[in-house]
Protein backbone atom coordinates (compact mmCIF):
# COMPACT_ATOMS: atom_id res chain seq x y z
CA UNK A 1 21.76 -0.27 3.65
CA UNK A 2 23.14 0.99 0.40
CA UNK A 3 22.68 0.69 -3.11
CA UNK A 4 25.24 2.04 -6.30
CA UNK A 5 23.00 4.15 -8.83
CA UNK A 6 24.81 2.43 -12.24
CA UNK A 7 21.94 2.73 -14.89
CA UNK A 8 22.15 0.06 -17.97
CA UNK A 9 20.53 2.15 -20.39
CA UNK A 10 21.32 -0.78 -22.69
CA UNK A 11 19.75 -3.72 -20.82
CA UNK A 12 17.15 -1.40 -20.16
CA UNK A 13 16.38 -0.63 -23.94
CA UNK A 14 16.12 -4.78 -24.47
CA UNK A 15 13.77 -4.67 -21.36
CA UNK A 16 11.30 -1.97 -23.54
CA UNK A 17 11.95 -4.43 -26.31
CA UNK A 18 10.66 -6.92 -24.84
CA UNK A 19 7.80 -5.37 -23.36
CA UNK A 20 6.28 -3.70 -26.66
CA UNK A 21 6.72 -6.81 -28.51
CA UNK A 22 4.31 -8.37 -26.25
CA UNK A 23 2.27 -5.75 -25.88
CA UNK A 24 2.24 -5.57 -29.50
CA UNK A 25 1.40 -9.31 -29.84
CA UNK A 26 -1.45 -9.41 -27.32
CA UNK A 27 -3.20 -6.04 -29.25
CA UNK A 28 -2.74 -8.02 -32.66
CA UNK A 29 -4.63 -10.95 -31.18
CA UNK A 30 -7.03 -9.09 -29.22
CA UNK A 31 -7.53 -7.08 -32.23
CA UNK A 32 -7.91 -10.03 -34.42
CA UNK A 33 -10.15 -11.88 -32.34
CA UNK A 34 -12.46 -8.93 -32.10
CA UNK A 35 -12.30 -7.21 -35.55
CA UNK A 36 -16.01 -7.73 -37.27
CA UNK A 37 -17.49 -6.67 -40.70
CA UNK A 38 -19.02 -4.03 -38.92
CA UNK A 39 -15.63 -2.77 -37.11
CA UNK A 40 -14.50 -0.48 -40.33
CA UNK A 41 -18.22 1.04 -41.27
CA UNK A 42 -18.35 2.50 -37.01
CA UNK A 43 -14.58 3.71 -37.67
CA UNK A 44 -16.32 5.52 -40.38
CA UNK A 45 -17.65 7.92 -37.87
CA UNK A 46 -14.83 8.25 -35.60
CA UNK A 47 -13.74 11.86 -35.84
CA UNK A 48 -9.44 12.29 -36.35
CA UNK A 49 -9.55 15.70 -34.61
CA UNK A 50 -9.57 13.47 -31.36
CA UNK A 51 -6.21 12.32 -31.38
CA UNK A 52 -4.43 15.50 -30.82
CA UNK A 53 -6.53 16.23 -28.24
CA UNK A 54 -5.80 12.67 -26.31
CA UNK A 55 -2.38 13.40 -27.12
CA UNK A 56 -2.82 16.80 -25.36
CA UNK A 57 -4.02 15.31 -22.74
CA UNK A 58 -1.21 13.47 -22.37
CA UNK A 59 1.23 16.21 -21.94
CA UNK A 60 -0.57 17.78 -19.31
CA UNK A 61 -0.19 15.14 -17.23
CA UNK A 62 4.17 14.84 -18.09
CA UNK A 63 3.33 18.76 -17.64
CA UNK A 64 1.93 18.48 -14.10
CA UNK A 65 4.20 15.48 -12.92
CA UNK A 66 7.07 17.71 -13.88
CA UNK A 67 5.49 20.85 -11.91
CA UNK A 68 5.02 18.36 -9.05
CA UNK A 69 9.30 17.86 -8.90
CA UNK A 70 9.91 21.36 -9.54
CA UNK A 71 7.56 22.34 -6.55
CA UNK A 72 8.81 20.20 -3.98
CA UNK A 73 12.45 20.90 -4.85
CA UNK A 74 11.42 24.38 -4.32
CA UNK A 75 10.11 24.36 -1.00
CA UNK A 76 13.15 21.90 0.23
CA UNK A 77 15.32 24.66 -1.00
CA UNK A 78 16.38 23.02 -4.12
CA UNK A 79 16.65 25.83 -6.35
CA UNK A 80 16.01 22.99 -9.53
CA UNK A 81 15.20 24.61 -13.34
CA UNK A 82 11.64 23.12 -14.35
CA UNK A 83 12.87 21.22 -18.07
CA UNK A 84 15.49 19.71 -15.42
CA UNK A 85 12.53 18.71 -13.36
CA UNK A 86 10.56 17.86 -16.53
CA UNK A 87 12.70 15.38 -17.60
CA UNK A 88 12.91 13.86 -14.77
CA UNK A 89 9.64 13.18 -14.09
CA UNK A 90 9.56 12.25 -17.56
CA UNK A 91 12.85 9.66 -17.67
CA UNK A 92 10.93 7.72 -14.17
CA UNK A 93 7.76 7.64 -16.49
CA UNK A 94 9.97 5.74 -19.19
CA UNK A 95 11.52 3.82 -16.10
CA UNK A 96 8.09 2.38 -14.81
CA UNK A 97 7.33 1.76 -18.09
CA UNK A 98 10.60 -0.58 -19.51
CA UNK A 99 11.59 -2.19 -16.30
CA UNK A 100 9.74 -4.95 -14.58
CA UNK A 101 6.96 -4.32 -12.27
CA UNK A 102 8.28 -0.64 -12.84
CA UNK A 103 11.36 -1.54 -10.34
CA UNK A 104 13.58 1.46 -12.31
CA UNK A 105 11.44 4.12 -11.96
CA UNK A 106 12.35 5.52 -8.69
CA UNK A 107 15.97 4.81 -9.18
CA UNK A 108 16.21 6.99 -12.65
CA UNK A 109 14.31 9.69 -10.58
CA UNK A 110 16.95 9.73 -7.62
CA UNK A 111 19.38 9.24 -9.80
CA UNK A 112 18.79 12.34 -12.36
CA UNK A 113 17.65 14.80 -9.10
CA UNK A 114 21.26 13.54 -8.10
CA UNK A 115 22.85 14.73 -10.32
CA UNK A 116 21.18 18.19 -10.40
CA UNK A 117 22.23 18.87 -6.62
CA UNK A 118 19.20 16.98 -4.77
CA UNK A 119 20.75 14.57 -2.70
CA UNK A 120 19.39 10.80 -2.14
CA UNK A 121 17.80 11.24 1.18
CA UNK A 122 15.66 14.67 -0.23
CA UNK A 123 14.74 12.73 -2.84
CA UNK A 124 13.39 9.77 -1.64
CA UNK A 125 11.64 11.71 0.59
CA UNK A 126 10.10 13.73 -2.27
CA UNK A 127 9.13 10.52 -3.69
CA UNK A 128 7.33 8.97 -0.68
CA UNK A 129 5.33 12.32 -0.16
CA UNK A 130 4.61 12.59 -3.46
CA UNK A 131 2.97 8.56 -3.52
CA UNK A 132 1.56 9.63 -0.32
CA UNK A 133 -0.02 12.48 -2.12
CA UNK A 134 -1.32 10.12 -5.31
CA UNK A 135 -2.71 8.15 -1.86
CA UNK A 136 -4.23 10.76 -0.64
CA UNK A 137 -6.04 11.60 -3.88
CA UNK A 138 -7.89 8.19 -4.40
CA UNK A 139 -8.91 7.91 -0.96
CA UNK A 140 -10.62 11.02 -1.22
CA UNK A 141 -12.02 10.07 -4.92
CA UNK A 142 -13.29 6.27 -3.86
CA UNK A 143 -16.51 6.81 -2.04
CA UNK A 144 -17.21 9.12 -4.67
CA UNK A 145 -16.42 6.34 -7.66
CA UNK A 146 -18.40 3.69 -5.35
CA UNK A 147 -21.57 5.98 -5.08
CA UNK A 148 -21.68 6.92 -8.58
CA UNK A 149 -20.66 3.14 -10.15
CA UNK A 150 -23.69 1.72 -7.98
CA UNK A 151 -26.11 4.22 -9.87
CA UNK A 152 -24.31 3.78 -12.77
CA UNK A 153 -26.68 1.83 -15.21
CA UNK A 154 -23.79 -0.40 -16.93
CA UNK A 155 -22.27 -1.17 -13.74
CA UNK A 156 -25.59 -2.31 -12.59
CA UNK A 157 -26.16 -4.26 -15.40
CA UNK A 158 -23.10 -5.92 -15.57
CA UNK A 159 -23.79 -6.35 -11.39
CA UNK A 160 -26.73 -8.55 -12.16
CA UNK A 161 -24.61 -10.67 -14.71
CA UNK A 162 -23.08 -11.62 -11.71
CA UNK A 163 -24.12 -14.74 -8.80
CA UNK A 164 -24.30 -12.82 -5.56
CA UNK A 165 -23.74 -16.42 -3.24
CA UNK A 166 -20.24 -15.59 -5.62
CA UNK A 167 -20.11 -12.04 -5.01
CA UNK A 168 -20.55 -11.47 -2.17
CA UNK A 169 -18.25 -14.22 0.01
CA UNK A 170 -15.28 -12.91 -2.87
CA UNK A 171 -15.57 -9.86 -1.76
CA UNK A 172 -15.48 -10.74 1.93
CA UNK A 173 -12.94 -12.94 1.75
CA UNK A 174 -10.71 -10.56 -0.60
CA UNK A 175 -11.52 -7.99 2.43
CA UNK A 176 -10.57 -10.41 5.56
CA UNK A 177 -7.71 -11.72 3.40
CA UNK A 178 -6.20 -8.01 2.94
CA UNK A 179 -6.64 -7.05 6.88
CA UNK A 180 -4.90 -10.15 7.72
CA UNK A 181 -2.14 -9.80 5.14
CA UNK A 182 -1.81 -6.14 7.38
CA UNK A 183 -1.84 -7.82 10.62
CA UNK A 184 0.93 -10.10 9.59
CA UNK A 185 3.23 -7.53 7.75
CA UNK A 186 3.08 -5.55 11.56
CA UNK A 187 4.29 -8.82 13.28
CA UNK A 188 7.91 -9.45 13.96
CA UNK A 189 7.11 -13.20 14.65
CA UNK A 190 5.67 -13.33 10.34
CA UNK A 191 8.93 -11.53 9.06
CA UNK A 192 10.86 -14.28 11.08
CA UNK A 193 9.00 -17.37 9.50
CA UNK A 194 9.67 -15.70 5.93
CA UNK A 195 13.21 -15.57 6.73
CA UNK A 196 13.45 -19.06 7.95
CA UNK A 197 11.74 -20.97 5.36
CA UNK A 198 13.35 -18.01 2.89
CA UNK A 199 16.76 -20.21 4.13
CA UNK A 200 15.29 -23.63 4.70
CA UNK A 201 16.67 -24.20 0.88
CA UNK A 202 19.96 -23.78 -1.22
CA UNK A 203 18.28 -21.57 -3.61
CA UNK A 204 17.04 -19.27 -0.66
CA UNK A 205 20.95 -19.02 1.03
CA UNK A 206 22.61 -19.22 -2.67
CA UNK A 207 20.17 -15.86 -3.26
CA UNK A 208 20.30 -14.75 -0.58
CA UNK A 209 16.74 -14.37 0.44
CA UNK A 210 16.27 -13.84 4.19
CA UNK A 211 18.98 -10.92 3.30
CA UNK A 212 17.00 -9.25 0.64
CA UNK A 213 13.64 -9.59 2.72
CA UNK A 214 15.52 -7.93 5.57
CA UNK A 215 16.48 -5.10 3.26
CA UNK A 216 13.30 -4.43 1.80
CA UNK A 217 11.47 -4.63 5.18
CA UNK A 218 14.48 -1.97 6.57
CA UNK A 219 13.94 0.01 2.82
CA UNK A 220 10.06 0.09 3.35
CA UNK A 221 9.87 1.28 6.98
CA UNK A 222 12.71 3.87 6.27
CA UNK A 223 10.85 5.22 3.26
CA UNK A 224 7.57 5.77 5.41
CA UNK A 225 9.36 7.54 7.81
CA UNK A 226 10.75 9.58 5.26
CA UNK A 227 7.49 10.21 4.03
CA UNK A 228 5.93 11.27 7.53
CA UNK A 229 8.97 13.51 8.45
CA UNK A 230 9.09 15.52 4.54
CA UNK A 231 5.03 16.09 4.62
CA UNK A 232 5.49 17.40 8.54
CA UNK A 233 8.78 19.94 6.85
CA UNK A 234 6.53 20.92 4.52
CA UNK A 235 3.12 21.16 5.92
CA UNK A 236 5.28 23.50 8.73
CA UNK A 237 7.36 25.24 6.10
CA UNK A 238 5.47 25.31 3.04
CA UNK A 239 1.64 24.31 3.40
CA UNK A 240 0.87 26.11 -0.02
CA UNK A 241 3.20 23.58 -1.67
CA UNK A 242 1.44 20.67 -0.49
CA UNK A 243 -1.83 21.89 -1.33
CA UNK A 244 -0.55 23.46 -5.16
CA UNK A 245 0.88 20.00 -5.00
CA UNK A 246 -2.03 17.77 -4.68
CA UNK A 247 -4.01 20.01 -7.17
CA UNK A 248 -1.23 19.12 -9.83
CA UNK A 249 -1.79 15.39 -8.97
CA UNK A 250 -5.50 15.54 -9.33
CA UNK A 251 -5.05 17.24 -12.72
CA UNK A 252 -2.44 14.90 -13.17
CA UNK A 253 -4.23 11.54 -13.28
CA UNK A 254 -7.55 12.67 -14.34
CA UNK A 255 -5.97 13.25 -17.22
CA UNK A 256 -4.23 10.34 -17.33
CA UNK A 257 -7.51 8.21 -16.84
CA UNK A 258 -9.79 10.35 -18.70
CA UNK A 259 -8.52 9.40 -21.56
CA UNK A 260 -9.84 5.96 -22.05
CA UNK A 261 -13.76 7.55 -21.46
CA UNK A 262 -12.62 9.66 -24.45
CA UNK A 263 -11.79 7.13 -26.60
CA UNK A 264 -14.84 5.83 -26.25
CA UNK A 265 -16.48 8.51 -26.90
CA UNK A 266 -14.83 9.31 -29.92
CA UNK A 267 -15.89 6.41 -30.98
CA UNK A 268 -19.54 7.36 -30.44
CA UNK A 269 -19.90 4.59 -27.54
CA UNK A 270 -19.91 7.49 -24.19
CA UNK A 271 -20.16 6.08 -21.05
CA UNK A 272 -19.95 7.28 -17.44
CA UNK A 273 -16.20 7.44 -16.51
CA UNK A 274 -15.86 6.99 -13.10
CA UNK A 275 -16.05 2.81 -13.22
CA UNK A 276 -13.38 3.12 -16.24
CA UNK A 277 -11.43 5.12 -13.99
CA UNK A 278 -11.59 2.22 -11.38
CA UNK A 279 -10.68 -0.33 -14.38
CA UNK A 280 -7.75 1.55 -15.46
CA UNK A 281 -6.70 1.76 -11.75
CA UNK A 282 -6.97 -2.57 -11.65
CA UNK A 283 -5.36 -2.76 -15.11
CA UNK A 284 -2.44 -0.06 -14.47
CA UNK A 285 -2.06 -2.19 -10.83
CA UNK A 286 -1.73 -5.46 -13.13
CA UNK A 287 0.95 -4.29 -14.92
CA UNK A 288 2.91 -3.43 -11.96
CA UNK A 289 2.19 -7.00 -10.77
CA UNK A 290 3.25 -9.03 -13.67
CA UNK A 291 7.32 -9.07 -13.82
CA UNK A 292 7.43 -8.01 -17.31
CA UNK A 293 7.86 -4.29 -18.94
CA UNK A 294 4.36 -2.50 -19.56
CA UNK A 295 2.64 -5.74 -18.41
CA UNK A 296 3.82 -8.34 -21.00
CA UNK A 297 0.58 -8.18 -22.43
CA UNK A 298 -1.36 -9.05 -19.73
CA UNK A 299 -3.09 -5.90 -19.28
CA UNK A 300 -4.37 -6.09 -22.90
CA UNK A 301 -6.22 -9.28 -22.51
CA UNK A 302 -7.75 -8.13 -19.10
CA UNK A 303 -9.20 -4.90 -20.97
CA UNK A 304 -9.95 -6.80 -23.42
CA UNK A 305 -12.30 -9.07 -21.04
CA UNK A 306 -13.45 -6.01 -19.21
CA UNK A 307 -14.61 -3.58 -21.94
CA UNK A 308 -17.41 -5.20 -23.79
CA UNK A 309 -19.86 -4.19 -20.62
CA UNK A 310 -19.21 -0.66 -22.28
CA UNK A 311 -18.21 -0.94 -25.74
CA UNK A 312 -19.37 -2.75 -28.62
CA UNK A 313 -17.75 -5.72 -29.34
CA UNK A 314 -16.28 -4.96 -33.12
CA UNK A 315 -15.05 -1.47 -31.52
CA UNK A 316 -12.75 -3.33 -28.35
CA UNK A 317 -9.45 -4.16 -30.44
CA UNK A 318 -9.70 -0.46 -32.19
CA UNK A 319 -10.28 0.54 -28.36
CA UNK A 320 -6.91 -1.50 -26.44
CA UNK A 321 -5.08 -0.34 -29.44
CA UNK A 322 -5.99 3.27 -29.34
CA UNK A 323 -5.38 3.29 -25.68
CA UNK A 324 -2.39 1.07 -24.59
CA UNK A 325 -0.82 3.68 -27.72
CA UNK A 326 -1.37 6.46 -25.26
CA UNK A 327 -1.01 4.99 -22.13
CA UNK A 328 2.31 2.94 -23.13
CA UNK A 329 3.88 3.62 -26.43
CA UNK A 330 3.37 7.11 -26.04
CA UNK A 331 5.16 6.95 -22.58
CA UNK A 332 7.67 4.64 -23.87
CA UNK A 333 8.17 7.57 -26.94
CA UNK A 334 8.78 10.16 -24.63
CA UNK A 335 10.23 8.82 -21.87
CA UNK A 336 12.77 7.39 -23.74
CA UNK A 337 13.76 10.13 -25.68
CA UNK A 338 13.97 12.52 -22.01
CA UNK A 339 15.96 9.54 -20.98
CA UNK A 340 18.50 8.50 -23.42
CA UNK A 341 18.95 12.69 -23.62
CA UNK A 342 19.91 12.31 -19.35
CA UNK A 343 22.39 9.33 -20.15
CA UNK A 344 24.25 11.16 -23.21
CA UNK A 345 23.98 14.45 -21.50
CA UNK A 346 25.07 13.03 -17.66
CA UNK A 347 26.76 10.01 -18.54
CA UNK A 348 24.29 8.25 -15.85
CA UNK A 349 25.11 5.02 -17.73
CA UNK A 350 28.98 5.28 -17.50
CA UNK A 351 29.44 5.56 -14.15
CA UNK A 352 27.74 4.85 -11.13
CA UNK A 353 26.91 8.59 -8.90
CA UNK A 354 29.61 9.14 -6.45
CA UNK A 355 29.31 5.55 -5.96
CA UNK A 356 27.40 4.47 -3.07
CA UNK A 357 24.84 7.24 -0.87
CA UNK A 358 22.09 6.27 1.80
CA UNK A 359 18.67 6.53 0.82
């Protein structure tokens, strides 16, 4: 299966539109809703000499995503220039960001590593190892973040806030309903029923539905073999690049979800930050869920829910709006600008690359 790589840097830009506008909207009213008397005397105390520092913190996780293309087009024998690799790391950030459920980030990626002399295949292979990699990292981190939440006093605290005869079956049945959701995915006979009740309607044949499902089932088994044969080329060829690899993604997203502990600490409300690193995680996997860019606010009013078990209440609008800042806007910011800089440099939205490639 094919697919052209014809970027709509214009479409795209009303996508990001769209989603700060709601994002914007749900901070207002989160904000509003939350804002107290007592909100401006604690901002009193809250120190400026933070933000450059969360900003900092920022860039050394564009800094290390970048080092993580440069390193693997390096040991595939992709002699690539690090700004090249830079931006684009930086234009799939902007991608996730401004497209729905993040749908354009991979194809900005492909398509900019294209265009420097990495061809499709090599780069969707990059891609899978490099998700296999982020995998890799949070299996290894979980039973660390479940041992430490459980002695965690707020976690226990907002544990006994809860009904166990509710807890407990939820968290069964999430469990038994994501190991049979496994089971069926591995079953020819499951794909088979999609299709046909995917065509039982004129909506599903006018869109062509049991054709798309067929694609993305082909798209997702070819991209985990992909996966399995570029870590085996480089764990034979390269192992040092793997390893130098996964060290740049663990600096990578601690970074990236460290900075919603500091925020709170800069706002003299410190906390332990492994359970905000498992919030983030839940909120960052909402906004891939909900088919609007950055979320559509969603992810807002969910952290708005989830953070007075570890801020005060006056402090939680001052909080979303410090952080979805750094965690959107600023991605938004700079994305952008390393994308918009690829289309007027590459002309990636004129044409489409050599028209159609396998990947």
């Amino acid at each position: 299966m094919t697919a052209p790589f014809h970027l709509e840097p214009r479409k795209m830009l009303r996508w990001v539109l769209q989603g700060v506008a709601l994002a914007g909207v749900a901070t207002v009213g989160v904000f509003f809703f939350t804002v107290r008397p007592e909100t401006w005397i604690q901002l009193r105390a809250f120190n400026p000499l933070w933000l450059p520092v969360l900003v900092v913190m920022v860039c050394i996780a564009w800094a290390c995503n970048g080092g993580r293309v440069w390193l693997f087009c390096r040991a595939l024998g992709y002699p690539l220039a690090y700004r090249t690799a830079l931006q684009a790391s930086l234009s799939q950030e902007f991608g996730v960001a401004a497209t729905p459920a993040g749908i354009g980030g991979a194809v900005i990626r492909l398509a900019l590593l294209k265009r420097a002399g990495v061809p499709v295949a090599q780069g969707g292979s990059m891609l899978a190892s490099d998700a296999a990699i982020d995998v890799l990292y949070f299996t290894l981190l979980t039973p660390f973040a479940v041992w430490v939440m459980f002695h965690d006093a707020v976690f226990a605290r907002v544990l006994e806030q809860m009904d166990s005869r509710v807890l407990l079956p939820g968290l069964a049945a999430a469990g038994a309903g994501v190991a049979t959701l496994l089971v069926l995915l591995r079953s020819a006979w499951f794909h088979r029923l999609i299709e046909r009740l995917a065509g039982a309607t004129h909506l599903g044949r006018s869109k062509r539905l049991p054709a798309r499902h067929r694609f993305l089932r082909r798209a997702a088994a070819r991209t985990l073999r992909r996966m399995r044969e570029a870590l085996a080329l480089l764990w034979g060829r390269r192992k040092s690049a793997l390893v130098l690899n996964f060290l740049l993604a663990s600096v990578q997203w601690t970074c990236r979800y460290s900075l919603l502990p500091l925020i709170l600490l800069a706002v003299h409300s410190p906390v332990n930050p492994v359970p905000l690193f498992l919030a983030q995680g839940l909120l960052f996997m909402l906004s891939m869920l909900v088919v609007v860019p950055g979320g559509g606010g969603a992810v807002e009013v969910v952290a708005a829910l989830i953070l007075p078990a570890f801020v005060p209440l006056p402090l939680v609008g001052v909080v979303v709006l410090l952080w979805r800042m750094l965690t959107f806007n600023l991605y938004v910011l700079g994305g952008g600008t390393a994308f918009f800089l690829a289309v007027r440099q590459q002309g990636l939205g004129r044409e489409p690359a050599a028209g159609r490639e396998e990947y």
